[in-house]
PDB file of N, CA and C in Angstrom:
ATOM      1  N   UNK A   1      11.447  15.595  17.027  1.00  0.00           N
ATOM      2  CA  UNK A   1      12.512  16.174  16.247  1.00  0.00           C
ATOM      3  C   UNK A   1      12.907  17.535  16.813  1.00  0.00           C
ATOM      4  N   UNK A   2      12.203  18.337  17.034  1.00  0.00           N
ATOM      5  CA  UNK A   2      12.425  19.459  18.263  1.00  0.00           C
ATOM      6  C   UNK A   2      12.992  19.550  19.287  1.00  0.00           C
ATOM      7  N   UNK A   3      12.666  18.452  19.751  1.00  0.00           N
ATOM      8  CA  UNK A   3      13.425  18.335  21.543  1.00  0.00           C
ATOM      9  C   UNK A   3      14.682  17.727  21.181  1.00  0.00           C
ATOM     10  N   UNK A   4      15.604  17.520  19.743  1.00  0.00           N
ATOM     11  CA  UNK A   4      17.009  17.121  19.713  1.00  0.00           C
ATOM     12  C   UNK A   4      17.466  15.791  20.561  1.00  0.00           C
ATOM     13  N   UNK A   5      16.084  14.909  20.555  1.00  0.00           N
ATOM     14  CA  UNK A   5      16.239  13.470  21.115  1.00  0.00           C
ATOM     15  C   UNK A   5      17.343  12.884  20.623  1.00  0.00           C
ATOM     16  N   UNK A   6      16.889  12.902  18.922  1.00  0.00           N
ATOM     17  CA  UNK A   6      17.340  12.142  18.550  1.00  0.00           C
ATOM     18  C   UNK A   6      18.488  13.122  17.075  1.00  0.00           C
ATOM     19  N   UNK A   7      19.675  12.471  16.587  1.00  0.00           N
ATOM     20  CA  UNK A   7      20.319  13.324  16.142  1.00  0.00           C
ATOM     21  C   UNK A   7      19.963  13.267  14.423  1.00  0.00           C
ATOM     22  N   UNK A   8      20.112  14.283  13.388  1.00  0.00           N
ATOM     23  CA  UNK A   8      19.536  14.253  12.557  1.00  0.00           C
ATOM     24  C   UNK A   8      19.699  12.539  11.556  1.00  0.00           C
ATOM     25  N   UNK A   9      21.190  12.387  11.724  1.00  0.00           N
ATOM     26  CA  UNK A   9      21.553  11.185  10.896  1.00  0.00           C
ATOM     27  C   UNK A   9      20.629   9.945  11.437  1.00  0.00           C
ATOM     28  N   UNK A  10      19.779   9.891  12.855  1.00  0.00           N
ATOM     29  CA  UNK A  10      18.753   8.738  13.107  1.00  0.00           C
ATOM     30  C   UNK A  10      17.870   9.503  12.447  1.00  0.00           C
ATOM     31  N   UNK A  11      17.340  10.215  12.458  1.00  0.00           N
ATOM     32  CA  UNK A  11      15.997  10.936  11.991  1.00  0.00           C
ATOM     33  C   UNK A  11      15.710  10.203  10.322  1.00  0.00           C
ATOM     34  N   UNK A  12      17.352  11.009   9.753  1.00  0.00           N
ATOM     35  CA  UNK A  12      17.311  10.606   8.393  1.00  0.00           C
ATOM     36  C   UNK A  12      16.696   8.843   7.775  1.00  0.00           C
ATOM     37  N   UNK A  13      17.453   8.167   8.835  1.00  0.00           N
ATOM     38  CA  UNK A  13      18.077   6.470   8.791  1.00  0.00           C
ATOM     39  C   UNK A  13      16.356   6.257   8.849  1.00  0.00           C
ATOM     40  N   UNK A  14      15.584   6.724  10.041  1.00  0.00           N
ATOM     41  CA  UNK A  14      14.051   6.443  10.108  1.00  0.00           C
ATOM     42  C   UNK A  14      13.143   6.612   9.236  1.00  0.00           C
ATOM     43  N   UNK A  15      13.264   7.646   8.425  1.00  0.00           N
ATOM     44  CA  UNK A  15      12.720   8.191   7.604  1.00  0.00           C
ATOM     45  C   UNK A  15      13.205   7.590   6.336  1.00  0.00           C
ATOM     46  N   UNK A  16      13.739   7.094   5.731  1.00  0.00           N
ATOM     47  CA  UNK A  16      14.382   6.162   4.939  1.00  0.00           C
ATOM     48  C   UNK A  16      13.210   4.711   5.120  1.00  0.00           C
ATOM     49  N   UNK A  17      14.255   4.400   6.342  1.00  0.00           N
ATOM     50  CA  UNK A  17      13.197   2.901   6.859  1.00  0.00           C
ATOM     51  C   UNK A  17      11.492   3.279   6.330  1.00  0.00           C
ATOM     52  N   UNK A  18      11.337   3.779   6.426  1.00  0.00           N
ATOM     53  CA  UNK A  18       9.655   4.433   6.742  1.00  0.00           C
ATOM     54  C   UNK A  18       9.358   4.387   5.529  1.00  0.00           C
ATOM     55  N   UNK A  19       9.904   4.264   4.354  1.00  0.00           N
ATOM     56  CA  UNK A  19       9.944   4.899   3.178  1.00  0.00           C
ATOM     57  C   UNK A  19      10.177   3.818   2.294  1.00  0.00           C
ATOM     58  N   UNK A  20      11.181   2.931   3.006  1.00  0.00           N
ATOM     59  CA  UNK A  20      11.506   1.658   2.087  1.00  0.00           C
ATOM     60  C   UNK A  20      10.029   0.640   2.690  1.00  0.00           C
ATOM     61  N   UNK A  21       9.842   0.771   3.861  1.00  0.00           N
ATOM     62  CA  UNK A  21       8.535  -0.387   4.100  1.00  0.00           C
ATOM     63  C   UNK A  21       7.233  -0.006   3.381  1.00  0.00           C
ATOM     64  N   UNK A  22       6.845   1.566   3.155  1.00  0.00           N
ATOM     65  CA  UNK A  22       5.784   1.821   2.695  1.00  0.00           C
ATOM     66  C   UNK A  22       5.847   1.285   1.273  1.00  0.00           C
ATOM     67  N   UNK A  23       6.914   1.420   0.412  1.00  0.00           N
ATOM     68  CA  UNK A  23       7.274   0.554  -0.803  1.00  0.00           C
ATOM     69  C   UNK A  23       6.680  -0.718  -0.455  1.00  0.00           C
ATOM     70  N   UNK A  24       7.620  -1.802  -0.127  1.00  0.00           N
ATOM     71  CA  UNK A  24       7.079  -3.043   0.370  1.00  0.00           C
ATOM     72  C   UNK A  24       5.413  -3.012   0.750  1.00  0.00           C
ATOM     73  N   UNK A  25       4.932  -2.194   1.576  1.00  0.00           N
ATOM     74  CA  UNK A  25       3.224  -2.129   1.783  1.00  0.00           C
ATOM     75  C   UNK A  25       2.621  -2.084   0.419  1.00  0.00           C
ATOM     76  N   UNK A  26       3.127  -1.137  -0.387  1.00  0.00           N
ATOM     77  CA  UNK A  26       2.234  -0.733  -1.704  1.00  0.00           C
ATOM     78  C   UNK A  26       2.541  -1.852  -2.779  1.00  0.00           C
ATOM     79  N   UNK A  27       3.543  -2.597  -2.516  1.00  0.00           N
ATOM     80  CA  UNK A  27       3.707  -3.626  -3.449  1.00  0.00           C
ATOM     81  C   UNK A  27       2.766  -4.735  -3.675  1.00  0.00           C
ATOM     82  N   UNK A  28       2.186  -5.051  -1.751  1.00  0.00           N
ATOM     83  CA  UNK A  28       1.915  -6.281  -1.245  1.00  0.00           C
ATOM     84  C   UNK A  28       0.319  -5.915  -1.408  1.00  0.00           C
ATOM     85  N   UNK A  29       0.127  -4.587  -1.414  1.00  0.00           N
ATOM     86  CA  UNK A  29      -1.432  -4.593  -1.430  1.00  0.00           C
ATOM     87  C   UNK A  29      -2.000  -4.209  -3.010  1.00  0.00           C
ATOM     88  N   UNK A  30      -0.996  -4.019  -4.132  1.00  0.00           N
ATOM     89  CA  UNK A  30      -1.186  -4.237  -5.011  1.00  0.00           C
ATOM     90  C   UNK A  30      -1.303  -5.571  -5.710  1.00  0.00           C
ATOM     91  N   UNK A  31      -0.406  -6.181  -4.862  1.00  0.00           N
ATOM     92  CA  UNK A  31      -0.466  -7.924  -5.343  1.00  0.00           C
ATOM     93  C   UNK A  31      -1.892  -8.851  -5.264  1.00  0.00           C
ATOM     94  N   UNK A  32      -2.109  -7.972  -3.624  1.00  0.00           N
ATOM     95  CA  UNK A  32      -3.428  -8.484  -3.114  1.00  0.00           C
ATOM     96  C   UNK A  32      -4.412  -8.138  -4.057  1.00  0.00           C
ATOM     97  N   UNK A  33      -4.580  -6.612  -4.576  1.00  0.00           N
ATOM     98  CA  UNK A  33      -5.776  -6.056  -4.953  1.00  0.00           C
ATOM     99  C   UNK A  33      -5.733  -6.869  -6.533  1.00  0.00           C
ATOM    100  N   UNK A  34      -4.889  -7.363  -7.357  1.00  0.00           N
ATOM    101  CA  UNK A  34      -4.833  -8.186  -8.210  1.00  0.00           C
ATOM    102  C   UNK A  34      -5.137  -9.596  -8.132  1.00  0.00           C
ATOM    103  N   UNK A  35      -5.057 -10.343  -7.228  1.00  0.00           N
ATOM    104  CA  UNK A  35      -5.205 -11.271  -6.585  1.00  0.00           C
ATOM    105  C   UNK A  35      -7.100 -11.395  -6.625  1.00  0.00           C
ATOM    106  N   UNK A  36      -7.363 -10.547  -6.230  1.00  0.00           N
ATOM    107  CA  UNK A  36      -8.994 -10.579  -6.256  1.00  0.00           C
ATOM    108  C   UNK A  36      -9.393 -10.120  -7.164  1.00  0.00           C
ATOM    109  N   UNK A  37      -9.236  -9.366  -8.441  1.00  0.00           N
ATOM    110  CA  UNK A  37      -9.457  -9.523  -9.729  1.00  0.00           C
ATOM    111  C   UNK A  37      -9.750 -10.436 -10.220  1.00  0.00           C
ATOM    112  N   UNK A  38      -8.810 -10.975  -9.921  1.00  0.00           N
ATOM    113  CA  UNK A  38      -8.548 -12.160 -11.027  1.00  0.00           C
ATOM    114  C   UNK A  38      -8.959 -13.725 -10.407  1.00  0.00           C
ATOM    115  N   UNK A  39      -9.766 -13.715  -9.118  1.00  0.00           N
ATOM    116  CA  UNK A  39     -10.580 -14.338  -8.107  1.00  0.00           C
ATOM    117  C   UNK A  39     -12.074 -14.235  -8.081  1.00  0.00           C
ATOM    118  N   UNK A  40     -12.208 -12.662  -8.230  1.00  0.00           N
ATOM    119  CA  UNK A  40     -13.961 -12.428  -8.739  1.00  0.00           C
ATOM    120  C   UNK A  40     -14.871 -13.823  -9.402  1.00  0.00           C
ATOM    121  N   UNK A  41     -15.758 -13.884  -8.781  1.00  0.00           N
ATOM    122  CA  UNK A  41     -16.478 -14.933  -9.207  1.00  0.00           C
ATOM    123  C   UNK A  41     -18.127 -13.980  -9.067  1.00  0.00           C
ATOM    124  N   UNK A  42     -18.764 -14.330 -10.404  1.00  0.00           N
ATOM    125  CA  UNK A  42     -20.171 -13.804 -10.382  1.00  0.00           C
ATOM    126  C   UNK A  42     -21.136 -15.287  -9.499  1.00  0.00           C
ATOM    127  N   UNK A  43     -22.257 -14.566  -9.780  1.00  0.00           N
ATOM    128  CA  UNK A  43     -23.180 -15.737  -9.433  1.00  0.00           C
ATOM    129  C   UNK A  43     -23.528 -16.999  -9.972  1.00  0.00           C
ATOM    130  N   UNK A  44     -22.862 -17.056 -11.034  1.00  0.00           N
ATOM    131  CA  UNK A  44     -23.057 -18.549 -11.867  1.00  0.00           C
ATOM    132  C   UNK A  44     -21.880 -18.868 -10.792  1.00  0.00           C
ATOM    133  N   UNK A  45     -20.999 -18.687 -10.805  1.00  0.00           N
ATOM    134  CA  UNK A  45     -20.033 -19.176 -10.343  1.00  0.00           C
ATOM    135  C   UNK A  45     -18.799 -19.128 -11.222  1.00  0.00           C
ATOM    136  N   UNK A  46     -19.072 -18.524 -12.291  1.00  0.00           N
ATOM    137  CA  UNK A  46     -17.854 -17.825 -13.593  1.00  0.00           C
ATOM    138  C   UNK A  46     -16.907 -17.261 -12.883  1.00  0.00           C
ATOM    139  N   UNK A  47     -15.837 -17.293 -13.461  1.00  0.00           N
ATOM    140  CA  UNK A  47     -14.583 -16.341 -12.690  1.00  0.00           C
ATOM    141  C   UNK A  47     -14.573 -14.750 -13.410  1.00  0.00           C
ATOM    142  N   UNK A  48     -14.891 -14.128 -13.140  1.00  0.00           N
ATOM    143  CA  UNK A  48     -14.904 -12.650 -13.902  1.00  0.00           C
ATOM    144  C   UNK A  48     -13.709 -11.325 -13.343  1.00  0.00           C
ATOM    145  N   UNK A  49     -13.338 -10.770 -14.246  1.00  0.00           N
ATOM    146  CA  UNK A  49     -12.211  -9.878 -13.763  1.00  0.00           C
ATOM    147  C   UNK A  49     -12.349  -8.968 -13.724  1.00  0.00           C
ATOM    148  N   UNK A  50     -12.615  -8.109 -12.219  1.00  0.00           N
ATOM    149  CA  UNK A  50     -13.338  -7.185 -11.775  1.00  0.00           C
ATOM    150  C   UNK A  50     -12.237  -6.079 -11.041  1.00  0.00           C
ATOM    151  N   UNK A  51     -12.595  -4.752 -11.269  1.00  0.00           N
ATOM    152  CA  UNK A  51     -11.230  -3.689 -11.193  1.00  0.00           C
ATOM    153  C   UNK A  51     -12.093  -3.612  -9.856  1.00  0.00           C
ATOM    154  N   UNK A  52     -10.871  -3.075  -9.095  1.00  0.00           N
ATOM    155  CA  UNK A  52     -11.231  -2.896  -7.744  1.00  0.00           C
ATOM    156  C   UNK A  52     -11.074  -0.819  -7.438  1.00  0.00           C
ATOM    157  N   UNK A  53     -11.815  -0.863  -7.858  1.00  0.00           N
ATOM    158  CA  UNK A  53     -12.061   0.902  -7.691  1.00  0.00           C
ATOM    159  C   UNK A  53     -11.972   1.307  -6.901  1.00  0.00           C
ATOM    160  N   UNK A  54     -12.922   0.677  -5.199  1.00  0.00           N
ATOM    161  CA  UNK A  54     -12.653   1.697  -4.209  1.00  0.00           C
ATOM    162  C   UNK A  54     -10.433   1.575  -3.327  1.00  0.00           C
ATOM    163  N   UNK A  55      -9.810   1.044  -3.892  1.00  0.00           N
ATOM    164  CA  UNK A  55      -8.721   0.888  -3.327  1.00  0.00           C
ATOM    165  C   UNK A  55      -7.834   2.405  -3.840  1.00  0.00           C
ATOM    166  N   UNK A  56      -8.721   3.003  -5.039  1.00  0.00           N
ATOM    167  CA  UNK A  56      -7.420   4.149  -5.330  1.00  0.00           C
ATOM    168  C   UNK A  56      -7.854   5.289  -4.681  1.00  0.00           C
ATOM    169  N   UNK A  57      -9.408   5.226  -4.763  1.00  0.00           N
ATOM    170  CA  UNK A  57      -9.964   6.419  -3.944  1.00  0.00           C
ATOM    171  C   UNK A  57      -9.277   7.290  -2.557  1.00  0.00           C
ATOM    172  N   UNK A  58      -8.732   6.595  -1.657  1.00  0.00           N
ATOM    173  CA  UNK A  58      -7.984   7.310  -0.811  1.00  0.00           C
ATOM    174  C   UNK A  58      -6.622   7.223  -0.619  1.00  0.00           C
ATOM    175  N   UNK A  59      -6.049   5.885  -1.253  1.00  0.00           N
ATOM    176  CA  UNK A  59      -4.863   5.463  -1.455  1.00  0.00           C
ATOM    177  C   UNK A  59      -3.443   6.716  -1.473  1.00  0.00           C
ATOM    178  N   UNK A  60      -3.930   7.888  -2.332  1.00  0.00           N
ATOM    179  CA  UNK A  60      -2.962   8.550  -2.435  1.00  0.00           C
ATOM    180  C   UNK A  60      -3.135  10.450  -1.650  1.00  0.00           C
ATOM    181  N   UNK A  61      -4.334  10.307  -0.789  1.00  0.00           N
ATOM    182  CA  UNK A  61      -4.824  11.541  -0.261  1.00  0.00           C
ATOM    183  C   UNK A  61      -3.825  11.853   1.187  1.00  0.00           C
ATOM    184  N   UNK A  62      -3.376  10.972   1.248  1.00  0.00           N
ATOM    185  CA  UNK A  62      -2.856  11.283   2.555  1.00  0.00           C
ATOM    186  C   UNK A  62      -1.477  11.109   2.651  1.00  0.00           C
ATOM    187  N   UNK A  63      -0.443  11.110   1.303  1.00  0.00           N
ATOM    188  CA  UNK A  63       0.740  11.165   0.731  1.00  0.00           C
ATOM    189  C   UNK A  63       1.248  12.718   0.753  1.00  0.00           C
TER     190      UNK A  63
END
């Protein structure tokens, strides 16, 4: 962005893009992380619905 490669209106357009896929990412790995909730199986072999804790732990540290 310094060296004026590229002009601000791509910068903007990228940064957008970047922004709409991370949406789409957080959607798909919320779907997932529900997905195995509601998949949990104990050792009988019961289906049990189990929160998935370590997924928030860093999820939002690097936002």
């Amino acid at each position: 962005m310094e060296s004026d490669e590229l002009p601000l209106e791509a910068l903007l357009a990228r940064f957008e893009e970047g922004t709409r896929l991370a949406k789409i990412c957080q959607a798909k790995l919320a779907e997932a992380e529900l997905k195995i909730q509601q998949l949990e199986q104990n050792a009988a072999g019961e289906t049990e619905v189990k929160p998935v804790a370590a997924a928030d732990d860093g999820a939002q540290g690097g936002t």
